[in-house]
PDB file of N, CA and C in Angstrom:
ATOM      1  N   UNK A   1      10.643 161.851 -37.496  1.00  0.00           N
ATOM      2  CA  UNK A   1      11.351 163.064 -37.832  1.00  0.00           C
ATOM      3  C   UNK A   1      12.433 162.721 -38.855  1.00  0.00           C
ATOM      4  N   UNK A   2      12.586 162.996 -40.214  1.00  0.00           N
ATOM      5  CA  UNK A   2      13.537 163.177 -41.244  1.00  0.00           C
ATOM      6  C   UNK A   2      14.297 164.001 -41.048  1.00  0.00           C
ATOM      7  N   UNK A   3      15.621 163.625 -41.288  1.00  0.00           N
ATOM      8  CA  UNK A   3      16.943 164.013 -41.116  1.00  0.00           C
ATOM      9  C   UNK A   3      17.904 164.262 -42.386  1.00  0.00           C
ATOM     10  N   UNK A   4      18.386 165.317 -43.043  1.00  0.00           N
ATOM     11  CA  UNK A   4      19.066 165.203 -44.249  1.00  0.00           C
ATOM     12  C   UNK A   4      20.508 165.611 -43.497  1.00  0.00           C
ATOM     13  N   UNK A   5      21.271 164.304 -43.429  1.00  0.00           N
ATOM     14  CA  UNK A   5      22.543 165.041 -42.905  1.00  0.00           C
ATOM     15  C   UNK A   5      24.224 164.780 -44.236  1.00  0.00           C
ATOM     16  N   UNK A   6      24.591 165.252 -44.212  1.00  0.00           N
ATOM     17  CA  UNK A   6      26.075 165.374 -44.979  1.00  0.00           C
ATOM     18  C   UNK A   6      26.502 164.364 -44.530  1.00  0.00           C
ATOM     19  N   UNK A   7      26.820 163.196 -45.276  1.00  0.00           N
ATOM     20  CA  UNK A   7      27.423 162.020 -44.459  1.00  0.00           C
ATOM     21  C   UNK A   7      28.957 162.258 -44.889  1.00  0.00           C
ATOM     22  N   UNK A   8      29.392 163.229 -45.918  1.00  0.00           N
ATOM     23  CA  UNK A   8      31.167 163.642 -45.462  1.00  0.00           C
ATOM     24  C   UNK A   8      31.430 164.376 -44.084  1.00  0.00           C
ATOM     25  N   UNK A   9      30.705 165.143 -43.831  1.00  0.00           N
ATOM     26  CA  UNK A   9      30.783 165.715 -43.393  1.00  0.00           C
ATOM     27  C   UNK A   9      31.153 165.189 -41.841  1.00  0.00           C
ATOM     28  N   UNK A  10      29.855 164.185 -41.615  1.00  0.00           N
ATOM     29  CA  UNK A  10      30.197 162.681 -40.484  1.00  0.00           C
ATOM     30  C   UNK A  10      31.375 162.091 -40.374  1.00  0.00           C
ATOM     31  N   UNK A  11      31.453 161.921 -41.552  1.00  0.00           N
ATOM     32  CA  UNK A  11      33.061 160.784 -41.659  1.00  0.00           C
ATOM     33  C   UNK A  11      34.143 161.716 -41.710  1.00  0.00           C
ATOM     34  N   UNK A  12      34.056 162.864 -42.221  1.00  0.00           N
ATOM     35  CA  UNK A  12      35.213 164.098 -41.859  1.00  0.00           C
ATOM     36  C   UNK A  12      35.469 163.865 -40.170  1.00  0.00           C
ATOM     37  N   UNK A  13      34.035 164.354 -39.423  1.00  0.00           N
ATOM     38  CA  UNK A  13      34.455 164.234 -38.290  1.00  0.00           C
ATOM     39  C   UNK A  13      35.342 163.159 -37.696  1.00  0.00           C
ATOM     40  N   UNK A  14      34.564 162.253 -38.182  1.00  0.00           N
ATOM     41  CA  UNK A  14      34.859 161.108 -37.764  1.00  0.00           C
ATOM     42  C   UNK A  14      36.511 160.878 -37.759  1.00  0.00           C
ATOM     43  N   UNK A  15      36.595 161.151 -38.573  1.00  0.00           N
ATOM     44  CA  UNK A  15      38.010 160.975 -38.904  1.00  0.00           C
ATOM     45  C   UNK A  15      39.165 161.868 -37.789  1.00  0.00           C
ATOM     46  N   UNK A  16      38.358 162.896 -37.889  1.00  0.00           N
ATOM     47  CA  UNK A  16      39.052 163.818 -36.655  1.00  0.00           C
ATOM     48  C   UNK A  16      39.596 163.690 -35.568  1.00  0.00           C
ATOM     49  N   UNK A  17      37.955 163.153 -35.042  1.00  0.00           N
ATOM     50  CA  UNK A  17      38.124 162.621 -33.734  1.00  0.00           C
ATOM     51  C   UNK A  17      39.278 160.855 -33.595  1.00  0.00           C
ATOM     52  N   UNK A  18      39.172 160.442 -34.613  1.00  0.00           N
ATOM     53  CA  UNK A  18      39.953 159.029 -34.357  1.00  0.00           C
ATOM     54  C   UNK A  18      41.118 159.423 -34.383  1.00  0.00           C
ATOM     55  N   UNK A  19      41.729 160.570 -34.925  1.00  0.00           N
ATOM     56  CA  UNK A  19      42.899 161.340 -34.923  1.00  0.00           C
ATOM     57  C   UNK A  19      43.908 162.242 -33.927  1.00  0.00           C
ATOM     58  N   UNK A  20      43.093 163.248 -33.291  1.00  0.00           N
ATOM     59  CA  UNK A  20      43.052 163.647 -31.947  1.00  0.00           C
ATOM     60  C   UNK A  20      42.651 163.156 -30.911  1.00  0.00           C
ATOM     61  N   UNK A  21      41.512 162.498 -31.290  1.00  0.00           N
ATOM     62  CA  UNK A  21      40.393 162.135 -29.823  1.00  0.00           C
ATOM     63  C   UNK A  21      41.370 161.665 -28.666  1.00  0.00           C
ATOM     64  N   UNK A  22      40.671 162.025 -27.405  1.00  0.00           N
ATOM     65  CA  UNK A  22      41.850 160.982 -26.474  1.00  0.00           C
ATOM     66  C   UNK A  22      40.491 159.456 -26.078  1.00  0.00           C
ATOM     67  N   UNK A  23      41.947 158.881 -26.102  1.00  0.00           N
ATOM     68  CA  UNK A  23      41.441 157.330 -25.940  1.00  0.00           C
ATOM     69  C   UNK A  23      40.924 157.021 -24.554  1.00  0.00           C
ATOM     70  N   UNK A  24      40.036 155.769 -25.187  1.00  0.00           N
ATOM     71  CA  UNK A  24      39.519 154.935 -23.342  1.00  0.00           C
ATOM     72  C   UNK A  24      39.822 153.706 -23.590  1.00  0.00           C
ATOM     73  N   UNK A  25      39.763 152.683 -22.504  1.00  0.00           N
ATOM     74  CA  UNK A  25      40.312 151.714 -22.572  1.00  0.00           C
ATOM     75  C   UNK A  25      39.629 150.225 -23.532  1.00  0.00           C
ATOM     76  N   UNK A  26      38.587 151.067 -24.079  1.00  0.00           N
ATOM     77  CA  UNK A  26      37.236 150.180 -24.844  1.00  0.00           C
ATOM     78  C   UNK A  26      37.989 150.655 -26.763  1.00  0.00           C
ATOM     79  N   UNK A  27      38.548 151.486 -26.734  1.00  0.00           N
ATOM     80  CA  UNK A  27      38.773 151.886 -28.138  1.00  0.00           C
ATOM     81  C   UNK A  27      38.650 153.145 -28.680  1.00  0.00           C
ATOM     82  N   UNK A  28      37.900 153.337 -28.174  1.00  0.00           N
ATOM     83  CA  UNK A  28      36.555 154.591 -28.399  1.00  0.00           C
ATOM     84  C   UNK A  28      37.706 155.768 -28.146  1.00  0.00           C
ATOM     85  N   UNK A  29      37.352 156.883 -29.014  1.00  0.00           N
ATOM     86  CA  UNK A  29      37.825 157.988 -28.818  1.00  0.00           C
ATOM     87  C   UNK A  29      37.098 159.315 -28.371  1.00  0.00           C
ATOM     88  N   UNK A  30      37.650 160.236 -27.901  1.00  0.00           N
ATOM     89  CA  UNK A  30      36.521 161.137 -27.358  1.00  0.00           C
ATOM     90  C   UNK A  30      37.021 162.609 -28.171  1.00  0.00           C
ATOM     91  N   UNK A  31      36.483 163.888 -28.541  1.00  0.00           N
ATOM     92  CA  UNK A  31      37.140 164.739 -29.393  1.00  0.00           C
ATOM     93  C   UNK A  31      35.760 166.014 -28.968  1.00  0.00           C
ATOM     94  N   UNK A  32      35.555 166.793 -28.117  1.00  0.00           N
ATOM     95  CA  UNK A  32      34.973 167.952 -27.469  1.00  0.00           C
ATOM     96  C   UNK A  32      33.711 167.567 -27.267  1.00  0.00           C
ATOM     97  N   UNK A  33      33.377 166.365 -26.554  1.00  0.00           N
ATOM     98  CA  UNK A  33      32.166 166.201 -26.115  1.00  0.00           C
ATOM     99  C   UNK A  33      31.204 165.107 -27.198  1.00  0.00           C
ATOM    100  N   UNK A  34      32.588 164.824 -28.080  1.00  0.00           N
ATOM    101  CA  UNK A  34      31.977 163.708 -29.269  1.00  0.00           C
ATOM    102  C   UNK A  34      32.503 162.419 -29.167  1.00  0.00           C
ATOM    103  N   UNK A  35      32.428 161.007 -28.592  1.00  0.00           N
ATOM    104  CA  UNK A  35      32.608 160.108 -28.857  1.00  0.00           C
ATOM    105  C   UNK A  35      32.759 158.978 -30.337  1.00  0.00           C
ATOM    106  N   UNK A  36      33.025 158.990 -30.433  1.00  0.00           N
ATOM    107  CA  UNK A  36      33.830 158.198 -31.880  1.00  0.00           C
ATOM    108  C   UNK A  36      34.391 156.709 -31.967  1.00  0.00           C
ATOM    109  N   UNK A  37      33.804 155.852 -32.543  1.00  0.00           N
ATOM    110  CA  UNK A  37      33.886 154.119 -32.611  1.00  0.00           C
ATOM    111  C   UNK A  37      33.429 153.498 -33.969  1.00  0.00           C
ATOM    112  N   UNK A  38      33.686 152.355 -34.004  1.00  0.00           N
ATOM    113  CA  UNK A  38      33.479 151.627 -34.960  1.00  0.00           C
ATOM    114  C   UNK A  38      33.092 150.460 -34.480  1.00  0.00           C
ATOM    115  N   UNK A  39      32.551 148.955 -35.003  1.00  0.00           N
ATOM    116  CA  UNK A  39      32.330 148.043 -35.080  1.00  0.00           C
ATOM    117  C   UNK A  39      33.369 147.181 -35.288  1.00  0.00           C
ATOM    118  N   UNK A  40      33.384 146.103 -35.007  1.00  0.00           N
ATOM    119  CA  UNK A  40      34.766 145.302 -34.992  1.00  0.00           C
ATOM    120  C   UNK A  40      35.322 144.496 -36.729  1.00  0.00           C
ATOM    121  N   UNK A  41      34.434 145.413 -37.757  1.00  0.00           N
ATOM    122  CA  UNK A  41      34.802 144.959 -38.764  1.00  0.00           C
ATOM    123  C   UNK A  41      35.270 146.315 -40.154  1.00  0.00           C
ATOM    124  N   UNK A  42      34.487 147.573 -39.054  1.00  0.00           N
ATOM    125  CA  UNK A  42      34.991 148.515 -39.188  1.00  0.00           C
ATOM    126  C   UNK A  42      33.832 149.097 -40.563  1.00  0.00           C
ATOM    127  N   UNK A  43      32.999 148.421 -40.699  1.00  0.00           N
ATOM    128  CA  UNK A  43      31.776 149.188 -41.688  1.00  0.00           C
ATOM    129  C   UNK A  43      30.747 150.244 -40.791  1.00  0.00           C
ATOM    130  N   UNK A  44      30.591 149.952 -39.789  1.00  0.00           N
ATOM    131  CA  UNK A  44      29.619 150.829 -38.984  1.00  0.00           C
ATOM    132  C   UNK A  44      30.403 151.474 -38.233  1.00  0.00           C
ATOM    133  N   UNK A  45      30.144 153.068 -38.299  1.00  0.00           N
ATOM    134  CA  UNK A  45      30.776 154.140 -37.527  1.00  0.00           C
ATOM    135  C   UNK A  45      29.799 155.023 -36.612  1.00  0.00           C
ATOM    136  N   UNK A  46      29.916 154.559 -35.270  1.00  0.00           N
ATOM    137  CA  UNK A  46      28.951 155.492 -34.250  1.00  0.00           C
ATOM    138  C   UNK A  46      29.580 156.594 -33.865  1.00  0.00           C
ATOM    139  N   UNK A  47      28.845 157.738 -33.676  1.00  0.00           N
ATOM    140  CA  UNK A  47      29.199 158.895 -32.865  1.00  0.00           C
ATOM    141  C   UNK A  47      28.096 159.201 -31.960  1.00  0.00           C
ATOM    142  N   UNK A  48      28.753 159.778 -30.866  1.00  0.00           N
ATOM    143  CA  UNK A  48      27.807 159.896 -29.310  1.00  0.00           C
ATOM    144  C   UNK A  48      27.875 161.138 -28.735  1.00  0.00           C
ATOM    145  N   UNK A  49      27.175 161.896 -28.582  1.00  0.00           N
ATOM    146  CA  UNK A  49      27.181 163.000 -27.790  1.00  0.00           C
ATOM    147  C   UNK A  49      26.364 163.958 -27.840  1.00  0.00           C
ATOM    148  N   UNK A  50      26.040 164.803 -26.763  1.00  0.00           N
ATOM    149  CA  UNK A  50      25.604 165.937 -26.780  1.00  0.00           C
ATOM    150  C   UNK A  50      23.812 165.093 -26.324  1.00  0.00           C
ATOM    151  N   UNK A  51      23.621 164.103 -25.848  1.00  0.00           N
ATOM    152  CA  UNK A  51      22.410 162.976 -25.659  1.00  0.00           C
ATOM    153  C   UNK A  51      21.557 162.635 -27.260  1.00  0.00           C
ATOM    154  N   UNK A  52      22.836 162.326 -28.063  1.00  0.00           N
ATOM    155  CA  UNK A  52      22.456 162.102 -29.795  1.00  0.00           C
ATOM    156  C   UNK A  52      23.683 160.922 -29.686  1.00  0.00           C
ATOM    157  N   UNK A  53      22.752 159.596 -30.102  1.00  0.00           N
ATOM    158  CA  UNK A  53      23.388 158.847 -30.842  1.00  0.00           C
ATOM    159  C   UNK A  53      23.458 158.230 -32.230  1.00  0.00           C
ATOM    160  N   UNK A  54      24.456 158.539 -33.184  1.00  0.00           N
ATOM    161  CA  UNK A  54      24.271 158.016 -33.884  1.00  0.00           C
ATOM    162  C   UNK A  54      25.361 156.922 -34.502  1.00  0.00           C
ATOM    163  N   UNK A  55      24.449 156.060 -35.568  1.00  0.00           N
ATOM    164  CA  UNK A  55      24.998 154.679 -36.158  1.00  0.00           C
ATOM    165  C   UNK A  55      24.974 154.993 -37.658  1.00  0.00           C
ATOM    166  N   UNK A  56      26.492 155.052 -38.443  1.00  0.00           N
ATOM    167  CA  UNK A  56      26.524 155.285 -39.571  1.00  0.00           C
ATOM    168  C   UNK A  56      26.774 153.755 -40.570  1.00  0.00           C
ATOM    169  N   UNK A  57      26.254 153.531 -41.592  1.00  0.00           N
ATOM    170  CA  UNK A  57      26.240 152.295 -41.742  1.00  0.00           C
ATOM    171  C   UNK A  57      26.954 152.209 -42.760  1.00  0.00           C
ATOM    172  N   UNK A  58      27.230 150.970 -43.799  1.00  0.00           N
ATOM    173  CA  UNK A  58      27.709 150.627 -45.005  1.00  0.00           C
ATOM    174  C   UNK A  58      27.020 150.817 -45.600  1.00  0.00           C
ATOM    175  N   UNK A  59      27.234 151.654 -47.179  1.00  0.00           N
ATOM    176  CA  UNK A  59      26.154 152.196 -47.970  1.00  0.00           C
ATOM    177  C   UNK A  59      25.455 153.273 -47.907  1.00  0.00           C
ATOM    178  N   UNK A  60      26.025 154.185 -46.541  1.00  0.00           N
ATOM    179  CA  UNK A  60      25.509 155.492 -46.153  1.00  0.00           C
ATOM    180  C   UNK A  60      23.919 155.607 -45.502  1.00  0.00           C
ATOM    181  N   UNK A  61      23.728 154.557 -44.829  1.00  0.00           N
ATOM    182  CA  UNK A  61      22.836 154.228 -44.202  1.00  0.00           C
ATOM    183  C   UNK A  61      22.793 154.778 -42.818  1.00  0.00           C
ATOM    184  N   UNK A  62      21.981 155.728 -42.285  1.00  0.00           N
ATOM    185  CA  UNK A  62      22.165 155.826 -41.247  1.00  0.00           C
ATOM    186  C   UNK A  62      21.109 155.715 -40.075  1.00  0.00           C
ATOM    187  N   UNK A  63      21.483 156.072 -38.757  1.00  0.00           N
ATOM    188  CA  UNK A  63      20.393 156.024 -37.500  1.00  0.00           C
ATOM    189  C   UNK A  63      20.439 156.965 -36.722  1.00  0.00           C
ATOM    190  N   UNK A  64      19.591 157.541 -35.961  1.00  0.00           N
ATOM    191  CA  UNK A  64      19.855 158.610 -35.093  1.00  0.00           C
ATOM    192  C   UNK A  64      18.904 158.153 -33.829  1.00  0.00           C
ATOM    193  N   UNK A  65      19.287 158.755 -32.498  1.00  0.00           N
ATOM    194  CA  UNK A  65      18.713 158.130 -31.452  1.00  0.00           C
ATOM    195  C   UNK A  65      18.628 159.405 -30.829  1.00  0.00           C
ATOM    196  N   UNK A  66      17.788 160.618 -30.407  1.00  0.00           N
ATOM    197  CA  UNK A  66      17.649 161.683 -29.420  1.00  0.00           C
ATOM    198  C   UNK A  66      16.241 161.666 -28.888  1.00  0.00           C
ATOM    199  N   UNK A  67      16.381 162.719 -27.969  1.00  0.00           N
ATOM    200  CA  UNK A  67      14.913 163.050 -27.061  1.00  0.00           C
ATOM    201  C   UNK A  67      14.124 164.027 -28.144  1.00  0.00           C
ATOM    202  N   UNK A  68      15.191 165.164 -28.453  1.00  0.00           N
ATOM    203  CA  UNK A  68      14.373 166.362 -28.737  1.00  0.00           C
ATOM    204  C   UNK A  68      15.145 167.007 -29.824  1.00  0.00           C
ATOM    205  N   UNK A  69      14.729 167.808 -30.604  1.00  0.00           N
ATOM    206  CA  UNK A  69      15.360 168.465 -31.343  1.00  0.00           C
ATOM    207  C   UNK A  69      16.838 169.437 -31.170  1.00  0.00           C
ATOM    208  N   UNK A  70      16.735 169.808 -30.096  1.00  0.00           N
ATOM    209  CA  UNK A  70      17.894 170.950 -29.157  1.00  0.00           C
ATOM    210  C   UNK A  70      18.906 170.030 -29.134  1.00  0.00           C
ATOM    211  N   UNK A  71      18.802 168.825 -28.810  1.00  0.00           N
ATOM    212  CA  UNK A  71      19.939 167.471 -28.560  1.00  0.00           C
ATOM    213  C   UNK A  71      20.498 167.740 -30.291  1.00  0.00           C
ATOM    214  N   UNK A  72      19.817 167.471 -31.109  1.00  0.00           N
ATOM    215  CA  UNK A  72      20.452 167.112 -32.456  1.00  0.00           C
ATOM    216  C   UNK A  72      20.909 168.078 -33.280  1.00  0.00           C
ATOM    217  N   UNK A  73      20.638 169.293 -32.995  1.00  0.00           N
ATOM    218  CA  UNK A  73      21.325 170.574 -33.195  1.00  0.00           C
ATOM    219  C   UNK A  73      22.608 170.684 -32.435  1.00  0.00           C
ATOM    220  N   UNK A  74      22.379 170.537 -31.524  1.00  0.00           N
ATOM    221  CA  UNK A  74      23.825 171.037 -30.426  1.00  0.00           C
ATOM    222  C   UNK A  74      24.945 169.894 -31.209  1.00  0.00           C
ATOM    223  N   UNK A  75      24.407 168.547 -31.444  1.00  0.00           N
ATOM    224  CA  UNK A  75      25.239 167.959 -31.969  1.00  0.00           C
ATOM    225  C   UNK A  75      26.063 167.816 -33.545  1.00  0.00           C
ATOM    226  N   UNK A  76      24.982 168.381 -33.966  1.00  0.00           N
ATOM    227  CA  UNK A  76      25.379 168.528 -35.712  1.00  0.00           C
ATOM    228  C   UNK A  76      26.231 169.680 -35.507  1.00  0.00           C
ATOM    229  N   UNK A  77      26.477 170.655 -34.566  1.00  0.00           N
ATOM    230  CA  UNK A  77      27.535 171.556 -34.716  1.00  0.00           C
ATOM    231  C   UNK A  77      28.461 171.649 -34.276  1.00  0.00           C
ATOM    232  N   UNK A  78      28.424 170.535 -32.784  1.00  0.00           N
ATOM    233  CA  UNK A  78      29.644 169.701 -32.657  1.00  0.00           C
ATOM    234  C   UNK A  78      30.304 169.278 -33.845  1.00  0.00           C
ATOM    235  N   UNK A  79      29.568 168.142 -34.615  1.00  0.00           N
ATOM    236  CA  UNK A  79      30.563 167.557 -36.248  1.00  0.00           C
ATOM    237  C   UNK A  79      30.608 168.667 -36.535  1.00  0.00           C
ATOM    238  N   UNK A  80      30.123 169.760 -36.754  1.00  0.00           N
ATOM    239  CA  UNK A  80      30.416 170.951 -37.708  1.00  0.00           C
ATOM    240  C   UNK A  80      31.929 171.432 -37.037  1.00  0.00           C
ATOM    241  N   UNK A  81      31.945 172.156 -35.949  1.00  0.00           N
ATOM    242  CA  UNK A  81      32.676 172.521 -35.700  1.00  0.00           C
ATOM    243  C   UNK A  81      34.206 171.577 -35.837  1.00  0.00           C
ATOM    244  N   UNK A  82      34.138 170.170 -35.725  1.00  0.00           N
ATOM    245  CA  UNK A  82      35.059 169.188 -35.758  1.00  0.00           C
ATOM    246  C   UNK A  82      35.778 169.089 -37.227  1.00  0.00           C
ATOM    247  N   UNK A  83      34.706 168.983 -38.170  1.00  0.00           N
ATOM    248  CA  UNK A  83      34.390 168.475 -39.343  1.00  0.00           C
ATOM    249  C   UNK A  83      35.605 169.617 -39.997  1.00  0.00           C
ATOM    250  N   UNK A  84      34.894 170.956 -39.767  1.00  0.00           N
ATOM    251  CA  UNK A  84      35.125 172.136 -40.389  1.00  0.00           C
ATOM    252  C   UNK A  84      37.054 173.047 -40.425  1.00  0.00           C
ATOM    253  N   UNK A  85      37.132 171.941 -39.259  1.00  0.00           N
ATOM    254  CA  UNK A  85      38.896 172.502 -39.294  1.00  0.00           C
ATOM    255  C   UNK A  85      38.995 173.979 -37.942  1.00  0.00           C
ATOM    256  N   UNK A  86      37.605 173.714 -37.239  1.00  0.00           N
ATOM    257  CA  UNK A  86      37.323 174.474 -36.091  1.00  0.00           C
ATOM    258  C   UNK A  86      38.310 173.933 -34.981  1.00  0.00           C
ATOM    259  N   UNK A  87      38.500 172.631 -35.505  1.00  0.00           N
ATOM    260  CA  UNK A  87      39.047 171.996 -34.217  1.00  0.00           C
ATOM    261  C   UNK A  87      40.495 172.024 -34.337  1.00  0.00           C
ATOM    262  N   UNK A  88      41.603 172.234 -33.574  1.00  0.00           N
ATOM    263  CA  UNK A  88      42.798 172.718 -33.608  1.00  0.00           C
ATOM    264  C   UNK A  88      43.155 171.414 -32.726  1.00  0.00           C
ATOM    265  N   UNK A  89      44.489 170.645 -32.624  1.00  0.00           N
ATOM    266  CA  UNK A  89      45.158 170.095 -31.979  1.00  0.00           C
ATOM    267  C   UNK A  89      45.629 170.919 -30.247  1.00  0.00           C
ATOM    268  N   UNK A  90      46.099 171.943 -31.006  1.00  0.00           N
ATOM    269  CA  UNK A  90      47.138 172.527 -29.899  1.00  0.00           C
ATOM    270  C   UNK A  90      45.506 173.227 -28.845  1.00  0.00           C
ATOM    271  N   UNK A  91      44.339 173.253 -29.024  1.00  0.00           N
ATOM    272  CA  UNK A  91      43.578 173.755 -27.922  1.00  0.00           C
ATOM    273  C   UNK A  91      43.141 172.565 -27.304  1.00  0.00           C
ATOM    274  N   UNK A  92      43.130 171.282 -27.670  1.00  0.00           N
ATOM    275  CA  UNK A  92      42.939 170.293 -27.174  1.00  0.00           C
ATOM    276  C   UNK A  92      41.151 170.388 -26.297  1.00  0.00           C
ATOM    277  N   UNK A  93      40.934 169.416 -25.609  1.00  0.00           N
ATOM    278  CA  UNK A  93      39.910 169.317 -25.230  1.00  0.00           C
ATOM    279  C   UNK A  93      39.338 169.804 -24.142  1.00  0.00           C
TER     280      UNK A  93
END
């Protein structure tokens, strides 16, 4: 299954969530059901949720890991909604 996804749009999130997210004791941030991490050198950026994982790479390389299509929708509008400035501080999680 081919995937055309906005990789600003990823790293927008991304950014979000490392911003708001609340923390766990591994690093990882969490931001409405989206998990948010990096690699310990900080080129690879994973996001987790919604039963969609994905691995964003150096060079805009990416990976995706789901069951079904419904998983990777629910999740691309998670980043959407994150990405998009949907996500407010003050409503928190």
């Amino acid at each position: 299954m081919k995937n055309d996804i906005d990789q600003r749009l990823v790293l927008d999130a991304f950014e979000t969530i490392i911003e708001y997210g609340k923390p766990d004791d591994e690093g990882r941030r969490t931001l409405e059901g989206i998990t948010a991490y990096t690699d310990f050198d900080g080129y690879t950026v994973f996001l987790e949720g919604q039963g969609v994982n994905m691995r964003l790479e150096f060079h805009n390389k990416y990976h995706l890991d789901y069951e079904n299509e419904r998983q990777f929708e629910n999740f691309m509008k998670a980043i959407e909604n994150i990405s998009k400035g949907h996500y407010t501080p003050e409503r928190g999680e």
